[in-house]
C-alpha atoms as a PDB file:
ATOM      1  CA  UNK A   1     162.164  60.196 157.227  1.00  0.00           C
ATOM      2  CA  UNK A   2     163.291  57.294 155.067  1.00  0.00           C
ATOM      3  CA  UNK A   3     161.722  56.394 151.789  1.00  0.00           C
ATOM      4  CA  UNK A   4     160.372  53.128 152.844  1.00  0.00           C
ATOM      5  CA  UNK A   5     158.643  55.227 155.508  1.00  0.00           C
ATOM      6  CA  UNK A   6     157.178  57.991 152.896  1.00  0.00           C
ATOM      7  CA  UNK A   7     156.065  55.496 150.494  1.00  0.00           C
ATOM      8  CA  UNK A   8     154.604  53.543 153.373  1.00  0.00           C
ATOM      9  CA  UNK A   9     152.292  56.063 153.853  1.00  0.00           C
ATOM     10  CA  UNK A  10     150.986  56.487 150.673  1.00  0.00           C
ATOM     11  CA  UNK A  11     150.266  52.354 150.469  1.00  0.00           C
ATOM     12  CA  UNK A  12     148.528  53.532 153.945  1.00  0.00           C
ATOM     13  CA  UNK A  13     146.360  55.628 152.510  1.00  0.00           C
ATOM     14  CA  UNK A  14     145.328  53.293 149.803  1.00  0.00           C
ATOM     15  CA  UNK A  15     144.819  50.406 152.507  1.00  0.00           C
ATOM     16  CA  UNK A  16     142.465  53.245 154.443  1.00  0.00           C
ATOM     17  CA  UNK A  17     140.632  54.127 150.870  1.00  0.00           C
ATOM     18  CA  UNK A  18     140.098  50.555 149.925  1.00  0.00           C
ATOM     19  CA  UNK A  19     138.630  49.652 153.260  1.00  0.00           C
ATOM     20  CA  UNK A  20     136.278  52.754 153.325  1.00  0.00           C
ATOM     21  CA  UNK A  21     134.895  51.595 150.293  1.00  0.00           C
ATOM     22  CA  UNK A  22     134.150  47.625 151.546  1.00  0.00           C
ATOM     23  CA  UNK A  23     132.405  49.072 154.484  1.00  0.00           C
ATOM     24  CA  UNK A  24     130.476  51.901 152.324  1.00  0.00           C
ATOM     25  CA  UNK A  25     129.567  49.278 149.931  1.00  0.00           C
ATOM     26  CA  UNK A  26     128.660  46.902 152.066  1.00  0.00           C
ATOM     27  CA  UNK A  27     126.429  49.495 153.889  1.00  0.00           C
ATOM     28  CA  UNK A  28     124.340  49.708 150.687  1.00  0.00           C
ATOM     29  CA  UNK A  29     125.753  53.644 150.930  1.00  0.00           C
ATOM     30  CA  UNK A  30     126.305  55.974 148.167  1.00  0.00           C
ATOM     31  CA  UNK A  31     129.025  57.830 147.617  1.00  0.00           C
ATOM     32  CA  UNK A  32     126.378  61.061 147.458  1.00  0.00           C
ATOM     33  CA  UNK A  33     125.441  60.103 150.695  1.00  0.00           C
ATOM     34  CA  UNK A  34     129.122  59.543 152.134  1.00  0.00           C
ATOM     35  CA  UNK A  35     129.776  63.107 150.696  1.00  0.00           C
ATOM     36  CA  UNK A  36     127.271  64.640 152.329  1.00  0.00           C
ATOM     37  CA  UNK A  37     127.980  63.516 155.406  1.00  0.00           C
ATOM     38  CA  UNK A  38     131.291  64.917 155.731  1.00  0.00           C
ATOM     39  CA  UNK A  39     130.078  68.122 153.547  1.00  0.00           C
ATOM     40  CA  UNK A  40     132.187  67.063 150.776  1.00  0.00           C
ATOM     41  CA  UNK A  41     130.897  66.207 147.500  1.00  0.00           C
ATOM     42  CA  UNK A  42     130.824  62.842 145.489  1.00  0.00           C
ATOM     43  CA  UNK A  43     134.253  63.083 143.699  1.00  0.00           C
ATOM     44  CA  UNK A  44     135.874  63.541 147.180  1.00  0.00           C
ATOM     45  CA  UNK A  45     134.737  60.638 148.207  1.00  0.00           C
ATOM     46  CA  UNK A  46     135.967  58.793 144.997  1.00  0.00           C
ATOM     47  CA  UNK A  47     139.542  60.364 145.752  1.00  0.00           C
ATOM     48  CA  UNK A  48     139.633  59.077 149.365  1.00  0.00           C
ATOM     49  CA  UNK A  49     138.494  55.660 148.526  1.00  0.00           C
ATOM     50  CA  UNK A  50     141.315  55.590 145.947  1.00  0.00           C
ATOM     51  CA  UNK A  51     143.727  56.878 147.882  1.00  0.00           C
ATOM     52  CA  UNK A  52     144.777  60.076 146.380  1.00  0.00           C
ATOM     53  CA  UNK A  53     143.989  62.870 148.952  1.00  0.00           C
ATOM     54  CA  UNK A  54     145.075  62.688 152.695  1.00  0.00           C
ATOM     55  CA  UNK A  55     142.328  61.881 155.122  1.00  0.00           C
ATOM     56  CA  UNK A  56     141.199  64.219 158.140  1.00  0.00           C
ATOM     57  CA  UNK A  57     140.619  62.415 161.200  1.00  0.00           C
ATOM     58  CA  UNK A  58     136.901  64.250 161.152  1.00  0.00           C
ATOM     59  CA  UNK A  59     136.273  62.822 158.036  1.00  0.00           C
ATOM     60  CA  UNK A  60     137.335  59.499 159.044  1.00  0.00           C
ATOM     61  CA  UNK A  61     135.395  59.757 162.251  1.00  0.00           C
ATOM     62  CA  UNK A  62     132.013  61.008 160.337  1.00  0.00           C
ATOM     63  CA  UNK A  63     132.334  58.196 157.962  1.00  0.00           C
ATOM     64  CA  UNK A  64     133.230  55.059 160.404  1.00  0.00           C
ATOM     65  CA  UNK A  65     130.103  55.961 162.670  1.00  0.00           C
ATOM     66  CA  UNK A  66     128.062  56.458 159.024  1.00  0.00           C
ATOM     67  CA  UNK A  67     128.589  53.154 157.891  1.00  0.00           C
ATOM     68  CA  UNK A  68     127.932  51.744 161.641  1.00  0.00           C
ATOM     69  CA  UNK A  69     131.427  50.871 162.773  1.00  0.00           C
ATOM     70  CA  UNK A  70     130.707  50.992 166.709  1.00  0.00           C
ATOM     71  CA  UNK A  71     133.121  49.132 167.947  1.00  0.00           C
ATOM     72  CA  UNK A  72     136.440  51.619 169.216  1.00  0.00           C
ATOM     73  CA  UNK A  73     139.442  48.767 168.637  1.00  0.00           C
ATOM     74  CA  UNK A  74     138.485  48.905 164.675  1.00  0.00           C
ATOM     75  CA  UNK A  75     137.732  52.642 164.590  1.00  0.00           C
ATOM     76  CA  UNK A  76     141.020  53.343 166.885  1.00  0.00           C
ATOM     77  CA  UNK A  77     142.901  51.162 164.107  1.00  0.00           C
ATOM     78  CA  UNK A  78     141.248  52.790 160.922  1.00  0.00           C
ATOM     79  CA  UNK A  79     141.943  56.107 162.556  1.00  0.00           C
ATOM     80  CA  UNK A  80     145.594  55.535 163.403  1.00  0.00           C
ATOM     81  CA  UNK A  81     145.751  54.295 159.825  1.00  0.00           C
ATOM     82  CA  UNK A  82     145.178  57.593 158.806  1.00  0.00           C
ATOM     83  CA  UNK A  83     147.086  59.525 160.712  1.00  0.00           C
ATOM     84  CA  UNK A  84     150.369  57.667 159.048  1.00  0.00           C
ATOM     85  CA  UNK A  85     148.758  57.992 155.330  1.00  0.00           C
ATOM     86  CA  UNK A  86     149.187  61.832 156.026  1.00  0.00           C
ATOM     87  CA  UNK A  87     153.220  61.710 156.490  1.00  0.00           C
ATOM     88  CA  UNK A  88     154.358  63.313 153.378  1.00  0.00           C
ATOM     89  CA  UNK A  89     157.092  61.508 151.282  1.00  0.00           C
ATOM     90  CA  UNK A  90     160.480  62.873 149.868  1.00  0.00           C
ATOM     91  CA  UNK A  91     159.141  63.662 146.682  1.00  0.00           C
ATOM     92  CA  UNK A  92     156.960  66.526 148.390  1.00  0.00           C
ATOM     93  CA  UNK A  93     160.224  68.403 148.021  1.00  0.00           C
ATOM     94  CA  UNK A  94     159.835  68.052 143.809  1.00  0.00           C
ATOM     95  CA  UNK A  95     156.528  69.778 144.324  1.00  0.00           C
ATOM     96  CA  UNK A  96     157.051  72.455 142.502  1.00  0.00           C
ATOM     97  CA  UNK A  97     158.044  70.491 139.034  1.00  0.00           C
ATOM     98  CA  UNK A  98     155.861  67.206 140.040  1.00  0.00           C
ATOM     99  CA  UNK A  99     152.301  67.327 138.993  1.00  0.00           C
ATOM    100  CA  UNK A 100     149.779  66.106 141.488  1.00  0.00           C
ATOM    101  CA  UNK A 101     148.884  62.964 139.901  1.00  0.00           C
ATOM    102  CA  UNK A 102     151.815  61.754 139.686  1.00  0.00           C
ATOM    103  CA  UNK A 103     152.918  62.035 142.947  1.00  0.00           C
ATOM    104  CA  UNK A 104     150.464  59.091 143.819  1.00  0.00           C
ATOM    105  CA  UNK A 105     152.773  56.842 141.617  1.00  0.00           C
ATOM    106  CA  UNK A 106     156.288  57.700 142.990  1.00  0.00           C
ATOM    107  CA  UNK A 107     155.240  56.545 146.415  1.00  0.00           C
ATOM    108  CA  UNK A 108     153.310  53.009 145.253  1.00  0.00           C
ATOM    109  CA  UNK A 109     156.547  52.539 143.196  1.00  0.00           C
ATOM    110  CA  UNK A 110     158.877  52.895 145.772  1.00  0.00           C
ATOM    111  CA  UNK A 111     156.726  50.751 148.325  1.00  0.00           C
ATOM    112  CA  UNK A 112     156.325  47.781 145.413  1.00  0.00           C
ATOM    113  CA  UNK A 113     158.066  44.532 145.937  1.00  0.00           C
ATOM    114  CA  UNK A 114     157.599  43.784 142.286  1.00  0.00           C
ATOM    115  CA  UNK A 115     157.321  46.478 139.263  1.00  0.00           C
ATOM    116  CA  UNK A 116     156.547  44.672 135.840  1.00  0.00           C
ATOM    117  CA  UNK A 117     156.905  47.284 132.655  1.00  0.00           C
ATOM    118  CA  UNK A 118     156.550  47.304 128.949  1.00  0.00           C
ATOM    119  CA  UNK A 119     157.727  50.486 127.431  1.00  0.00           C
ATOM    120  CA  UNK A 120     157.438  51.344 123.916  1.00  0.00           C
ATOM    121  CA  UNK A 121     158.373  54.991 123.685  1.00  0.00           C
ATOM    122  CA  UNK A 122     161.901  55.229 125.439  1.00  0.00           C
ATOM    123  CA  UNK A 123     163.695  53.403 128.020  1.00  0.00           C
ATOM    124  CA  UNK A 124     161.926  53.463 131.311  1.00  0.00           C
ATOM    125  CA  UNK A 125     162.647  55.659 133.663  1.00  0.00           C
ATOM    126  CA  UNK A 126     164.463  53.736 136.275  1.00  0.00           C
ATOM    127  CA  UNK A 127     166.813  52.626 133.927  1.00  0.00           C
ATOM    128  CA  UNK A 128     167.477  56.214 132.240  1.00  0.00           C
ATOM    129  CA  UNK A 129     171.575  57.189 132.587  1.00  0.00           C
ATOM    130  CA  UNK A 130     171.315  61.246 133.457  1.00  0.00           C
ATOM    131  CA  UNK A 131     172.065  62.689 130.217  1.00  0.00           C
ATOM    132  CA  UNK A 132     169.533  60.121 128.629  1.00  0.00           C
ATOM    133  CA  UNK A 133     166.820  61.623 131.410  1.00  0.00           C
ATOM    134  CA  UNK A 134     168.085  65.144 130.421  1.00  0.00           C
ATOM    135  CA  UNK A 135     167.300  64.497 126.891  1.00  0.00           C
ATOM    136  CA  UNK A 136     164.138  62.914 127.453  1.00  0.00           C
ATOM    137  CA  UNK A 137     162.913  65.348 129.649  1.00  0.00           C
ATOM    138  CA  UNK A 138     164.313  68.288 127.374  1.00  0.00           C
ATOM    139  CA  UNK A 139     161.707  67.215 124.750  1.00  0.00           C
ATOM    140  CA  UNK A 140     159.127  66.360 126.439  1.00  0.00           C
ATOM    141  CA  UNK A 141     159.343  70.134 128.526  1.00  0.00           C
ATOM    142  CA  UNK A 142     160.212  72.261 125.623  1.00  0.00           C
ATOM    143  CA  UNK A 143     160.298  75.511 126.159  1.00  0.00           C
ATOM    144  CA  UNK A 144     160.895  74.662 130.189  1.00  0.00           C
ATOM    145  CA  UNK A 145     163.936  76.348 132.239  1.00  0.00           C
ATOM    146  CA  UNK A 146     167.418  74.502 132.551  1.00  0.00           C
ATOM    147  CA  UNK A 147     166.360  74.444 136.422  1.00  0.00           C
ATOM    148  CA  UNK A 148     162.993  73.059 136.076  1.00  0.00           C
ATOM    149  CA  UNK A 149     164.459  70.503 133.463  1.00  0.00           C
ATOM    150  CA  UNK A 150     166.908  69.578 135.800  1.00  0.00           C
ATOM    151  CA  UNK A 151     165.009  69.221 138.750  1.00  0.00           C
ATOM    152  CA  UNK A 152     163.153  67.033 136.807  1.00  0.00           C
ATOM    153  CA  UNK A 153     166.402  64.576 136.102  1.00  0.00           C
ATOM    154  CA  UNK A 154     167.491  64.821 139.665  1.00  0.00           C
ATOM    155  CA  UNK A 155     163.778  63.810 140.515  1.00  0.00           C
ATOM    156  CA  UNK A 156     164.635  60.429 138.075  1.00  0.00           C
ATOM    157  CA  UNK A 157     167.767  59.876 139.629  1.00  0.00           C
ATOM    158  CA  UNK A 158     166.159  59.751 143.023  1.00  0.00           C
ATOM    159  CA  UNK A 159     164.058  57.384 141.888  1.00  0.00           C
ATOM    160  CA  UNK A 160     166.574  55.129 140.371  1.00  0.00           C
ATOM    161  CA  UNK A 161     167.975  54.478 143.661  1.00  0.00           C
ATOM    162  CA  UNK A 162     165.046  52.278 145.138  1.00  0.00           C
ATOM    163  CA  UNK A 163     166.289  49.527 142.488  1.00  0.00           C
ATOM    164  CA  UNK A 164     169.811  49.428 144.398  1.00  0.00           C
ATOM    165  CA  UNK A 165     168.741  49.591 147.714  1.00  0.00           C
ATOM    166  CA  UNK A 166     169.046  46.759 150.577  1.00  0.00           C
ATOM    167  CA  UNK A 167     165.107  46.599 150.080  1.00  0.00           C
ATOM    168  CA  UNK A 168     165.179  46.833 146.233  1.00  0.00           C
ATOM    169  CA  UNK A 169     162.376  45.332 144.077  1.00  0.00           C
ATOM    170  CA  UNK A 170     161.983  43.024 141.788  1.00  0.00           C
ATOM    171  CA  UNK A 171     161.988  44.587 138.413  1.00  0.00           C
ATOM    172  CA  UNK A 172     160.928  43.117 134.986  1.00  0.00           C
ATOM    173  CA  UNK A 173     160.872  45.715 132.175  1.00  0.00           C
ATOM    174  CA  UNK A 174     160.472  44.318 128.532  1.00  0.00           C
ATOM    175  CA  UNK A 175     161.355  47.328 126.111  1.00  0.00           C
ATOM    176  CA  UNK A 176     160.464  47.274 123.205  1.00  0.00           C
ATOM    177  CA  UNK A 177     163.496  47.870 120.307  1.00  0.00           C
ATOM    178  CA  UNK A 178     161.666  50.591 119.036  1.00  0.00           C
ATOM    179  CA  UNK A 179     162.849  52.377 122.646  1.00  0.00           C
ATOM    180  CA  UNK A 180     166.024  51.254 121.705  1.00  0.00           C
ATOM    181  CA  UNK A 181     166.614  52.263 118.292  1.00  0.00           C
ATOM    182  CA  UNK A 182     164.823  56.069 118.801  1.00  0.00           C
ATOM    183  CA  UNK A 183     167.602  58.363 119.534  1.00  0.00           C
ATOM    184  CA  UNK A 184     167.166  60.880 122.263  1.00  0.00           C
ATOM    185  CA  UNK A 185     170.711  62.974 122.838  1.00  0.00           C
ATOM    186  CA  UNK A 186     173.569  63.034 121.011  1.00  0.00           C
ATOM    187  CA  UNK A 187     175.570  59.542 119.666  1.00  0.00           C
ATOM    188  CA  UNK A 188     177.391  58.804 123.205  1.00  0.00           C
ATOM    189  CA  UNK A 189     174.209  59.600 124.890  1.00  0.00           C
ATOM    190  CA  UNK A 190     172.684  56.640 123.209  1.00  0.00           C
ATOM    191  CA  UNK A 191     175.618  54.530 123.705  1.00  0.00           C
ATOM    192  CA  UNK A 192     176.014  55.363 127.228  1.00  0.00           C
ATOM    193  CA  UNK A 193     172.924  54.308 127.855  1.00  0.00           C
ATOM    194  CA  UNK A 194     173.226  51.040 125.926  1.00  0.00           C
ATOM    195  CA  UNK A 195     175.983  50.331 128.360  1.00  0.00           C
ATOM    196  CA  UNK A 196     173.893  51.104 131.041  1.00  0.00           C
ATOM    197  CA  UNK A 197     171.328  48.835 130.524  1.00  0.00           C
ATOM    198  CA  UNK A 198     173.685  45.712 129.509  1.00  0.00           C
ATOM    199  CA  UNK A 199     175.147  46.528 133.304  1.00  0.00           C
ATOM    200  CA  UNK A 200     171.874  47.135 135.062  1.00  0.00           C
ATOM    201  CA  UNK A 201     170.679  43.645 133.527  1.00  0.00           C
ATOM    202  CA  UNK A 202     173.335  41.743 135.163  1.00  0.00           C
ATOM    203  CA  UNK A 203     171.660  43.050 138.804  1.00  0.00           C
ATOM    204  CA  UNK A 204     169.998  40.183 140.810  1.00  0.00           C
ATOM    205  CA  UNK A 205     166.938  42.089 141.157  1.00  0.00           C
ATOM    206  CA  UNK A 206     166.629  42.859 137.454  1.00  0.00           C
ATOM    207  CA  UNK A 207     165.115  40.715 134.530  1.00  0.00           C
ATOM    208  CA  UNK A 208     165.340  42.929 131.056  1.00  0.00           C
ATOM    209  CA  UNK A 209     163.989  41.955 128.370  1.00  0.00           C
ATOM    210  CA  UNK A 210     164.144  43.201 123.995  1.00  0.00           C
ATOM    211  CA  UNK A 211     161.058  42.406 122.402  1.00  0.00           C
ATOM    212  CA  UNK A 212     162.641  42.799 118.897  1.00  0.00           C
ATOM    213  CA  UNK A 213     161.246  44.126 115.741  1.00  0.00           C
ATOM    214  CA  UNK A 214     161.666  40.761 114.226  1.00  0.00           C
ATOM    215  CA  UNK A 215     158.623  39.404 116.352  1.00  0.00           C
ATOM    216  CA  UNK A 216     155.966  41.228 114.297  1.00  0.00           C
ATOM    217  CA  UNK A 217     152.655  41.335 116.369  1.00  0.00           C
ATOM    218  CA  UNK A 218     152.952  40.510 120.130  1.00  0.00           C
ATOM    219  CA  UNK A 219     151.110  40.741 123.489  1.00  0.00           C
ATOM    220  CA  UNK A 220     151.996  44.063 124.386  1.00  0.00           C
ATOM    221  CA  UNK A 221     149.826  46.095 121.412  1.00  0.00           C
ATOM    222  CA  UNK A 222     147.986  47.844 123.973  1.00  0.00           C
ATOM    223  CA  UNK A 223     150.754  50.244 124.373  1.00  0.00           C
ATOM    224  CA  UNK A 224     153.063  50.985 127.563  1.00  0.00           C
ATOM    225  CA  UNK A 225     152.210  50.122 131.001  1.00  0.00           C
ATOM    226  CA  UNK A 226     153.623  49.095 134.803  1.00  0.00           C
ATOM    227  CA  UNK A 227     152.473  47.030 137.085  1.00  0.00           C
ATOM    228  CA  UNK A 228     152.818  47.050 141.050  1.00  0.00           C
ATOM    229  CA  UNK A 229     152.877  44.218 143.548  1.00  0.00           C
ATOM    230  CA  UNK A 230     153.418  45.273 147.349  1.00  0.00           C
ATOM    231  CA  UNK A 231     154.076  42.919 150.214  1.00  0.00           C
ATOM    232  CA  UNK A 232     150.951  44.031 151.829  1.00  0.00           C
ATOM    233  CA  UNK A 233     149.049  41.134 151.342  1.00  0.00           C
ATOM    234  CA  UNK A 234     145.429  42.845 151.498  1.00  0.00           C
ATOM    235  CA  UNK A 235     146.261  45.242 148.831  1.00  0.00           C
ATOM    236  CA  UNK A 236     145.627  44.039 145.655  1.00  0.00           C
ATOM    237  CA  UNK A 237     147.859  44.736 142.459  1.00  0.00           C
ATOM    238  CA  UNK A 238     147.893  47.730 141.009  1.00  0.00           C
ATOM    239  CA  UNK A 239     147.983  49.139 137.014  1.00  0.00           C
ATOM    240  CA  UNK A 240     149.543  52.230 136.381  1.00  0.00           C
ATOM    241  CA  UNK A 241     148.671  54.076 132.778  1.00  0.00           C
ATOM    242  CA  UNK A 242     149.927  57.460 131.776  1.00  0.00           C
ATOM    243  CA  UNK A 243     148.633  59.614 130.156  1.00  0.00           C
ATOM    244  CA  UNK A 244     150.129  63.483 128.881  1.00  0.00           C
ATOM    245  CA  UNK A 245     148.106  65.236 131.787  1.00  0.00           C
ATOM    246  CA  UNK A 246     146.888  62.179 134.286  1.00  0.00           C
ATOM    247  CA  UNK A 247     147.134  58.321 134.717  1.00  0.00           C
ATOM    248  CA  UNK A 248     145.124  55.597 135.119  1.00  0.00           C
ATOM    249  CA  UNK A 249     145.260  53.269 138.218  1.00  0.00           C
ATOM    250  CA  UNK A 250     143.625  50.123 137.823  1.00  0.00           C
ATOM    251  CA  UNK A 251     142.940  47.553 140.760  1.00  0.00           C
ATOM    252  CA  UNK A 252     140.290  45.438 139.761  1.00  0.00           C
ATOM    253  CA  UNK A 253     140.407  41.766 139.349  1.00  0.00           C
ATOM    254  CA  UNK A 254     138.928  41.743 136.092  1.00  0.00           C
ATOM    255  CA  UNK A 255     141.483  44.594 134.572  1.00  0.00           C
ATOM    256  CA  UNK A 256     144.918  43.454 136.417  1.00  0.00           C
ATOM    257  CA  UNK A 257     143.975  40.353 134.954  1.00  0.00           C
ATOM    258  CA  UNK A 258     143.842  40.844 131.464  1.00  0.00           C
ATOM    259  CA  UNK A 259     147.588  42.696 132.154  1.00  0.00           C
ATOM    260  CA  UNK A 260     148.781  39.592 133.928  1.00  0.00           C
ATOM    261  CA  UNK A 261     148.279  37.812 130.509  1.00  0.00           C
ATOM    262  CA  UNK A 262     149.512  40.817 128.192  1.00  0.00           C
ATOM    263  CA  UNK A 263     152.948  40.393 130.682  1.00  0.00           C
ATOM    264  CA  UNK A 264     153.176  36.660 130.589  1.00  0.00           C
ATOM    265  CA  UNK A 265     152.593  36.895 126.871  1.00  0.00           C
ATOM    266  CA  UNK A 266     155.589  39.996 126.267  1.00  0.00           C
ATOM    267  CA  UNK A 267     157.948  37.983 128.502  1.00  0.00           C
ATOM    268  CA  UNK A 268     157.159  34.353 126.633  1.00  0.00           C
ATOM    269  CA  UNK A 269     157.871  35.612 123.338  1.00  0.00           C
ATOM    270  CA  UNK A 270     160.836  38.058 124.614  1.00  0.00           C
ATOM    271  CA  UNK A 271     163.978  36.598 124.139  1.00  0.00           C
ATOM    272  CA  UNK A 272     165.050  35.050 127.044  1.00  0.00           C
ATOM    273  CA  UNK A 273     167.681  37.756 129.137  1.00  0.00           C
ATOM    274  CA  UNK A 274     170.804  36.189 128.284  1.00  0.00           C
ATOM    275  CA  UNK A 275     170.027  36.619 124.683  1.00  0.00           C
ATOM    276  CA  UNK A 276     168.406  40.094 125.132  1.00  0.00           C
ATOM    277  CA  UNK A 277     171.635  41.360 126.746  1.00  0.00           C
ATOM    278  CA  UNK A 278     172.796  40.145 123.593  1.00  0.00           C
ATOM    279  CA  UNK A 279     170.727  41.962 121.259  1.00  0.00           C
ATOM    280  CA  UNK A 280     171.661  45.047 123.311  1.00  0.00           C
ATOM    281  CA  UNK A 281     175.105  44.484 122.611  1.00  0.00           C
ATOM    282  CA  UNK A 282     174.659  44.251 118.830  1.00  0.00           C
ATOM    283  CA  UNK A 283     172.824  47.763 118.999  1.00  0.00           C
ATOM    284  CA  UNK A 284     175.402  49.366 120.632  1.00  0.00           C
ATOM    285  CA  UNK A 285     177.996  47.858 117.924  1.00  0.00           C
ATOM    286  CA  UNK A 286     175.242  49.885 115.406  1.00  0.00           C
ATOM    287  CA  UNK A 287     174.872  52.919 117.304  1.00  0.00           C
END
């Protein structure tokens, strides 16, 4: 199985949520109702119809003749959908040091055609050198095993690979200095990873960004988040927002929107990239 495939699936599963919900909706149906006719309760049907459980084709079936969808081409189609929402993805394999709600994320991030981030904390993920990760991840798990810790990392590094790939997104990540300036590892760790990001900058794929302290106030004083574009063209754009035990997805209009303008805003008064890369070169002089 590839990792297009695997991420594919979850995007799948999503598609077969959000369509659930337009026909429920339209229906004038509860979700009570939708619950109890598949002997599940409400919150189930609030996890299908945002994608984040796998579908059983009884379920599917129960619900498609519930909200009066007769006709066997669309219910053959919705039904096939969700038989390829339940592939699992490569990240299945982390299971044992990936919590459950994140697992939603890794496979809408690799099946994105566009991540946007603003990261306050640290440097994001997919731009983390190992021993950064490993230091990272080492405080954010203390008292964790070296195994779990590093199963962790490799989990990163995994990750990281989407943005080199032959179908590689387009990635726009505006850090914030602070993530810059906040050590995490030892004097070459921070260095290294300096480096790392003056390199990945120079990718065709990648637009980086240093909103500096110098700015004062800016757009992005909500805090961290990412935001997902697919290619799919009838799934809509999505918000990710962690939290320390679960995340946030946001897809409506109204939300996305007001994250839209908080990017636009972060990348307008950003320093262009050529003078970012710049700025990143003058911390690692520092450093």
């Amino acid at each position: 199985m590839s990792a297009g495939e695997s991420s594919g699936s979850v995007v799948r599963r999503i598609l077969l949520g959000s369509q659930l919900r337009r026909l429920r909706e339209s229906r004038g149906i509860t979700r009570e109702a939708a619950g109890y006719s598949i002997r599940a309760s409400e919150s189930k049907i609030s996890r299908m119809e945002l994608g984040r459980v796998s579908f059983k084709a009884r379920d599917v079936e129960d619900l498609l003749t519930l909200y009066g969808v007769a006709d066997e081409a669309e219910r053959d189609s919705l039904l096939g959908l969700a038989r390829e929402a339940n592939v699992a993805g490569w990240w299945h394999s982390y299971g044992d040091v990936l919590p459950g709600w994140f697992q939603t994320y890794i496979g809408l991030e690799g099946a994105a055609s566009l991540i946007r981030i603003y990261e306050v904390q640290f440097v994001h993920g997919l731009l983390q050198t190992e021993a950064y990760a490993h230091a990272v991840v080492s405080r954010g798990m203390r008292g964790a095993s070296s195994a779990e810790i590093d199963r962790r990392v490799a989990l990163r590094l995994e990750r990281q690979k989407a943005l080199v790939s032959e179908r590689a997104p387009t990635f726009h990540a505006v850090l914030d200095e602070a993530a810059l300036r906040r050590p995490y590892g030892e004097r070459e760790v921070m260095r290294a990873q300096l480096r790392h990001l003056i390199d990945m900058s120079e990718q065709p794929n990648i637009t980086l960004q240093v909103m500096p302290f110098s700015h004062g106030g800016h757009a992005g004083e909500s805090g961290s988040f990412t935001m997902l574009r697919f290619p799919e063209s009838d799934l809509s754009d999505i918000v990710y927002l962690e939290q320390l035990t679960s995340a946030l997805y946001l897809d409506k209009p109204e939300e996305v929107a007001q994250y839209e303008k908080a990017m636009a805003g972060l990348a307008q008064e950003s320093p262009a990239p050529e003078e970012s890369r710049d700025l990143l070169r003058g911390l690692l002089q520092l450093t």
